[in-house]
N, C-alpha and C. Protein backbone atom coordinates (compact mmCIF):
# COMPACT_ATOMS: atom_id res chain seq x y z
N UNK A 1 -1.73 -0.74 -12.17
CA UNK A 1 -1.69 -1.28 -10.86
C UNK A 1 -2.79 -0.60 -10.05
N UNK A 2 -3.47 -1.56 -9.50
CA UNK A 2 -4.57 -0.52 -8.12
C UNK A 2 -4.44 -1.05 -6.81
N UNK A 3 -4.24 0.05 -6.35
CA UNK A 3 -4.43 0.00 -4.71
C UNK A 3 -5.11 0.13 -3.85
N UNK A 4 -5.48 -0.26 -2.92
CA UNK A 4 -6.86 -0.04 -1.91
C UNK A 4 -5.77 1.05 -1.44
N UNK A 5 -6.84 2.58 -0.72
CA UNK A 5 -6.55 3.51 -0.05
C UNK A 5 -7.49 3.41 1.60
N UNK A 6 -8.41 2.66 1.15
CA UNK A 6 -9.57 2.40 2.35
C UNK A 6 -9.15 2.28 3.78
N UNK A 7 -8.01 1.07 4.20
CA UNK A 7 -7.72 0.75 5.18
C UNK A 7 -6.37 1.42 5.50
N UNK A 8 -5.27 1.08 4.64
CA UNK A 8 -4.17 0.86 4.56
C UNK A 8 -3.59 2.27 4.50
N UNK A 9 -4.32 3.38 3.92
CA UNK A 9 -3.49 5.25 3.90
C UNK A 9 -4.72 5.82 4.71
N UNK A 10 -5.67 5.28 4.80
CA UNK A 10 -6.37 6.17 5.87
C UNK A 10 -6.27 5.73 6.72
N UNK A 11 -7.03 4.16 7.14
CA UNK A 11 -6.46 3.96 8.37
C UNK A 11 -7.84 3.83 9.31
N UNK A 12 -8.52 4.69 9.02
CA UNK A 12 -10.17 5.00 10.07
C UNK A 12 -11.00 4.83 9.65
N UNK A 13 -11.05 4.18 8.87
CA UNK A 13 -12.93 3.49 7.86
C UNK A 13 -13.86 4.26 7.84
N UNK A 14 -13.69 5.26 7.97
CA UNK A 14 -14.52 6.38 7.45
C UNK A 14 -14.37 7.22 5.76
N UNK A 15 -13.51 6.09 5.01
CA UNK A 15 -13.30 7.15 3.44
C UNK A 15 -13.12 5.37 2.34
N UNK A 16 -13.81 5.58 1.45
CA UNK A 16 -13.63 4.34 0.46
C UNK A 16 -12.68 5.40 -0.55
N UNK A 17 -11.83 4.64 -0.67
CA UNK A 17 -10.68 5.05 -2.09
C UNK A 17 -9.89 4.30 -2.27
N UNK A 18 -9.08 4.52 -3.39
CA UNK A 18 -8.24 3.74 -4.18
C UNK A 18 -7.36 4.48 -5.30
N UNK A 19 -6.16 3.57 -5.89
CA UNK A 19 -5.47 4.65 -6.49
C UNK A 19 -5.23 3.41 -7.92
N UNK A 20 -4.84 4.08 -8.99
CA UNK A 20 -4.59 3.78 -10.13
C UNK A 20 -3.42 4.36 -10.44
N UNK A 21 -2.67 3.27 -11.02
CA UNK A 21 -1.21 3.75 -11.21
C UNK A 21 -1.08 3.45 -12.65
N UNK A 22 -0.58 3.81 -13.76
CA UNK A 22 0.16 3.68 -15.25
C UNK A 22 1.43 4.26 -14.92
N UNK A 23 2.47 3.60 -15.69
CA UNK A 23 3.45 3.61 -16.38
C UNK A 23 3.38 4.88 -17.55
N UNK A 24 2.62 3.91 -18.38
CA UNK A 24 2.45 4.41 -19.76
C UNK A 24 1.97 6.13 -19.63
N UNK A 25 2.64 6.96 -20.43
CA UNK A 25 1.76 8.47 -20.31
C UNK A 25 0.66 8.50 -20.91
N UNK A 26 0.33 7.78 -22.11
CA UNK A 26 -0.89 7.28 -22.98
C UNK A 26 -1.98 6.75 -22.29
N UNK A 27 -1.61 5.49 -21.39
CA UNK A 27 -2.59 5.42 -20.46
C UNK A 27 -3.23 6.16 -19.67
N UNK A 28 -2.14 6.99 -18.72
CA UNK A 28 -2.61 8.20 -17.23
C UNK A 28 -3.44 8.94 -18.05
N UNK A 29 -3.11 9.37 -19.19
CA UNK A 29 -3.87 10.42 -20.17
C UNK A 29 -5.30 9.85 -20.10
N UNK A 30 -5.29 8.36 -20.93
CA UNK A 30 -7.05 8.23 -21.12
C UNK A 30 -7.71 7.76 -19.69
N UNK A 31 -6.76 7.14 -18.01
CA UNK A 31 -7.23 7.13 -17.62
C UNK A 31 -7.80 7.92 -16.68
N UNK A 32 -7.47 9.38 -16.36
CA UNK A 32 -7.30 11.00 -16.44
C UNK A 32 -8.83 11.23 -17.19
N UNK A 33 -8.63 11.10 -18.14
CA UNK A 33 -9.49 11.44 -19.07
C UNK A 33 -11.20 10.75 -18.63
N UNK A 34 -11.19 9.50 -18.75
CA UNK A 34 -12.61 8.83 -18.18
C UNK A 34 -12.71 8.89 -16.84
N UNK A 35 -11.69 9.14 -15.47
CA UNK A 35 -11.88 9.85 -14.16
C UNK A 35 -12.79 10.68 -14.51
N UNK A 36 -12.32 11.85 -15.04
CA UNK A 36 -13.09 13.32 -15.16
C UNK A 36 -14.63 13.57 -15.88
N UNK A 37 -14.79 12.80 -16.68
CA UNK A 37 -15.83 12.36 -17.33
C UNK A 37 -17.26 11.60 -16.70
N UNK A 38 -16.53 10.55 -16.42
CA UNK A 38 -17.50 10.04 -15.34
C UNK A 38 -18.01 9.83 -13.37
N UNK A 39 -16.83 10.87 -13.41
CA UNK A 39 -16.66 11.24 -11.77
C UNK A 39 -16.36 10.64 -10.86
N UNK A 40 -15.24 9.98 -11.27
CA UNK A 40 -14.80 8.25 -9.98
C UNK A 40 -14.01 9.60 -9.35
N UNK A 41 -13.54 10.49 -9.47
CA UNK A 41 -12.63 11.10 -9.08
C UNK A 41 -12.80 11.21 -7.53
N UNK A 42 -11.97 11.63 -5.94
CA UNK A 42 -12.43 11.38 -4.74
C UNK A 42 -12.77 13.21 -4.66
N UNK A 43 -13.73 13.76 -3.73
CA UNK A 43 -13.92 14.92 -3.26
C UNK A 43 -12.84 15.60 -2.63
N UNK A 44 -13.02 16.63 -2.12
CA UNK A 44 -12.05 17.20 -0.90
C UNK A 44 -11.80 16.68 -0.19
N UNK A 45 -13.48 16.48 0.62
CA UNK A 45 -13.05 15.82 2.35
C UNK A 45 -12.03 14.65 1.99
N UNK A 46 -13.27 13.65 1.29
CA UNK A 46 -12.05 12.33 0.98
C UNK A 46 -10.81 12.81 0.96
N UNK A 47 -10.39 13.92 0.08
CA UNK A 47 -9.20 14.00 0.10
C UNK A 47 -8.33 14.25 1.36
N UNK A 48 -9.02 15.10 1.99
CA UNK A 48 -8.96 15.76 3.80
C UNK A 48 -8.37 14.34 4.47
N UNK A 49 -9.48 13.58 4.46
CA UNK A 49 -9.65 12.16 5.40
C UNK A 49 -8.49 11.54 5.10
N UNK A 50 -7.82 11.26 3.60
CA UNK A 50 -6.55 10.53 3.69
C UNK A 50 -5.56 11.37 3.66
N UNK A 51 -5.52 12.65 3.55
CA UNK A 51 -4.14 13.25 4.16
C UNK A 51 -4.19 13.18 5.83
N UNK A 52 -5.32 13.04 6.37
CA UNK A 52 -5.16 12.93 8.17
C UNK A 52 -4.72 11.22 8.00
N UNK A 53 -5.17 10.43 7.43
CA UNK A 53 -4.81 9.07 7.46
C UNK A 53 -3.16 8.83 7.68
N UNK A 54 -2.39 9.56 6.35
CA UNK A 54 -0.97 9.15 6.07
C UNK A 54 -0.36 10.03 7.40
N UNK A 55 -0.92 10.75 8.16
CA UNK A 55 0.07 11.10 9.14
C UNK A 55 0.24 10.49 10.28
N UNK A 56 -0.52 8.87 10.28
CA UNK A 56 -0.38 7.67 11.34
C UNK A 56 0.87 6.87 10.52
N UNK A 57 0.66 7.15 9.12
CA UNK A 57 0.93 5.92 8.46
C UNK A 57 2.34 5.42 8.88
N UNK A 58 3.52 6.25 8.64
CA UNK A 58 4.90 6.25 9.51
C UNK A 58 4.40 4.97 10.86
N UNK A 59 4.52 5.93 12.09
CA UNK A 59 4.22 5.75 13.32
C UNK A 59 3.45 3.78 12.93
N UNK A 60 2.43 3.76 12.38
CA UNK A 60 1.97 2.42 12.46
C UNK A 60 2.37 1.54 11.71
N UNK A 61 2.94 1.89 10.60
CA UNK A 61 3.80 0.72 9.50
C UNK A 61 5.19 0.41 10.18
N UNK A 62 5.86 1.27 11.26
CA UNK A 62 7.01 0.89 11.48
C UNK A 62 6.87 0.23 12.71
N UNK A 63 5.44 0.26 13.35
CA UNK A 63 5.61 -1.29 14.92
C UNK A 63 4.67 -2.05 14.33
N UNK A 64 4.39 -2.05 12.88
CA UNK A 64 3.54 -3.18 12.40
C UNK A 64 4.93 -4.06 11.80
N UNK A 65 5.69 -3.34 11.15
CA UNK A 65 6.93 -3.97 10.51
C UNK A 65 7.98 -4.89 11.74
N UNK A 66 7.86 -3.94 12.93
CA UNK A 66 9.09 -4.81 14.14
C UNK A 66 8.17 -6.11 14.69
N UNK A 67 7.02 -5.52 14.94
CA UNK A 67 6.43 -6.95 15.30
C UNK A 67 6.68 -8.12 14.42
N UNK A 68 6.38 -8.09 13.02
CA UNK A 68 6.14 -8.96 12.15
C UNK A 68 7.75 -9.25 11.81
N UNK A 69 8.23 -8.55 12.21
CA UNK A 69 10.22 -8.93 12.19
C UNK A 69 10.33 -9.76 13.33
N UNK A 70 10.09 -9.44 14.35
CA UNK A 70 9.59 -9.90 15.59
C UNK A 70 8.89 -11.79 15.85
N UNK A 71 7.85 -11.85 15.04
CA UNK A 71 7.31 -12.72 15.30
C UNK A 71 8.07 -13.89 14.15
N UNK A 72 8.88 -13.51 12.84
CA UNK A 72 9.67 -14.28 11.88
C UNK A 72 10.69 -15.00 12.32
N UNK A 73 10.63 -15.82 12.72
CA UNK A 73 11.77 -17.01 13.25
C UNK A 73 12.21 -17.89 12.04
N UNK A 74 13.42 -17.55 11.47
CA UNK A 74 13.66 -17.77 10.16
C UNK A 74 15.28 -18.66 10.45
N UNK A 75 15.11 -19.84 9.53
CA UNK A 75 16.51 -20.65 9.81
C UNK A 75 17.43 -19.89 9.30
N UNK A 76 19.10 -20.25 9.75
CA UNK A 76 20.21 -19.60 8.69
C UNK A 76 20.12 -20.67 7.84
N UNK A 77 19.84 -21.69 7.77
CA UNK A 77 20.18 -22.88 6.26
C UNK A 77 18.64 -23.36 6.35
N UNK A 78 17.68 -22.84 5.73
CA UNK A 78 16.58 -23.93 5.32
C UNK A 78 16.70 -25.43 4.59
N UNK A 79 16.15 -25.56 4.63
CA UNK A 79 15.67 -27.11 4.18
C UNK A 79 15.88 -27.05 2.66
N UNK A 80 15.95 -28.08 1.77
CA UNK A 80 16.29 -27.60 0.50
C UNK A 80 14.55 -27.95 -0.34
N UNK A 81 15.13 -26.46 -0.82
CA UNK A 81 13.66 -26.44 -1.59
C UNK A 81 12.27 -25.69 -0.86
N UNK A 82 13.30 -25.13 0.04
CA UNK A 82 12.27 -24.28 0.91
C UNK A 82 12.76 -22.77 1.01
N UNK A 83 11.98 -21.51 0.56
CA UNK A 83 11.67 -20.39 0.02
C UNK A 83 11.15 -19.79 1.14
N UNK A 84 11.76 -18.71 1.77
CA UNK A 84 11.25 -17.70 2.56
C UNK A 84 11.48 -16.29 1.41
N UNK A 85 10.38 -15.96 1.57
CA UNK A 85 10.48 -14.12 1.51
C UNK A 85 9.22 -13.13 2.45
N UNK A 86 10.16 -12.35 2.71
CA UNK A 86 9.39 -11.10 3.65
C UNK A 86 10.01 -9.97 3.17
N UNK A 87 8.77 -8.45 3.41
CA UNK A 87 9.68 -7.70 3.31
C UNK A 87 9.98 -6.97 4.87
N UNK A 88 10.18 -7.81 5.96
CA UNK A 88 10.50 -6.71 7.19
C UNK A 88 11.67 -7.99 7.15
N UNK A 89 12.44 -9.03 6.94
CA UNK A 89 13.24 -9.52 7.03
C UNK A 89 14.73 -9.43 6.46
N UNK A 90 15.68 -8.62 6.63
CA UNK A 90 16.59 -8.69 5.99
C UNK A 90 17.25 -9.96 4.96
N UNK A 91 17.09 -9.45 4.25
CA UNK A 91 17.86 -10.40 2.55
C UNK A 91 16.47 -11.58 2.23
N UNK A 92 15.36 -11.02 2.50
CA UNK A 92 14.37 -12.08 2.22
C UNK A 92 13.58 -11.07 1.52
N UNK A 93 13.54 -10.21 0.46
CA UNK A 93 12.65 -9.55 -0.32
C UNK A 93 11.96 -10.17 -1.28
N UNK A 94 12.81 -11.09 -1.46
CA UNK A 94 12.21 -11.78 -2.77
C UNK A 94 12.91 -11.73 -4.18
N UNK A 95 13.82 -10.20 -4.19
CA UNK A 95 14.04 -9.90 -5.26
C UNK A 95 15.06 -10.43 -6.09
């Protein structure tokens, strides 16, 4: 799985990153392995820049979430054949 870190954990467009996720331990291993090798790996600062990032992250994901709860005007009986999912909407995750 990859994630943009750019906007979304920093927050201030001042740091390009991203994260790579495995499951597999076989995978993290070789992808661990060609990080270190070929140097995608992020520096300090980078690293600096998104630990100052995630300490908005709280504070702005939770009046980004009420708004967007906020602005969801959702029927109690939809239409048939009609599919809502959100995740700031109660019982509409999807899952």
């Amino acid at each position: 799985m990859l994630h943009s870190c750019t906007k979304y954990l920093n927050g201030h467009s001042d740091v390009v990153a991203g994260v790579v996720i495995a499951k597999d331990p076989d995978v993290v291993t070789e992808l661990a392995w060609w990080a270190n090798n070929i140097g995608v790996t992020g520096g300090a600062f980078d690293s600096y820049l998104l630990l100052r990032g995630l300490r908005t992250l709280v504070p702005a994901y939770g009046a980004g979430a009420a708004q967007r709860a906020g602005d969801c005007e959702i029927p109690a009986n939809p239409a048939v054949g009609e599919k809502t999912v959100s995740p700031v909407v109660a019982g509409k995750s999807g899952a």
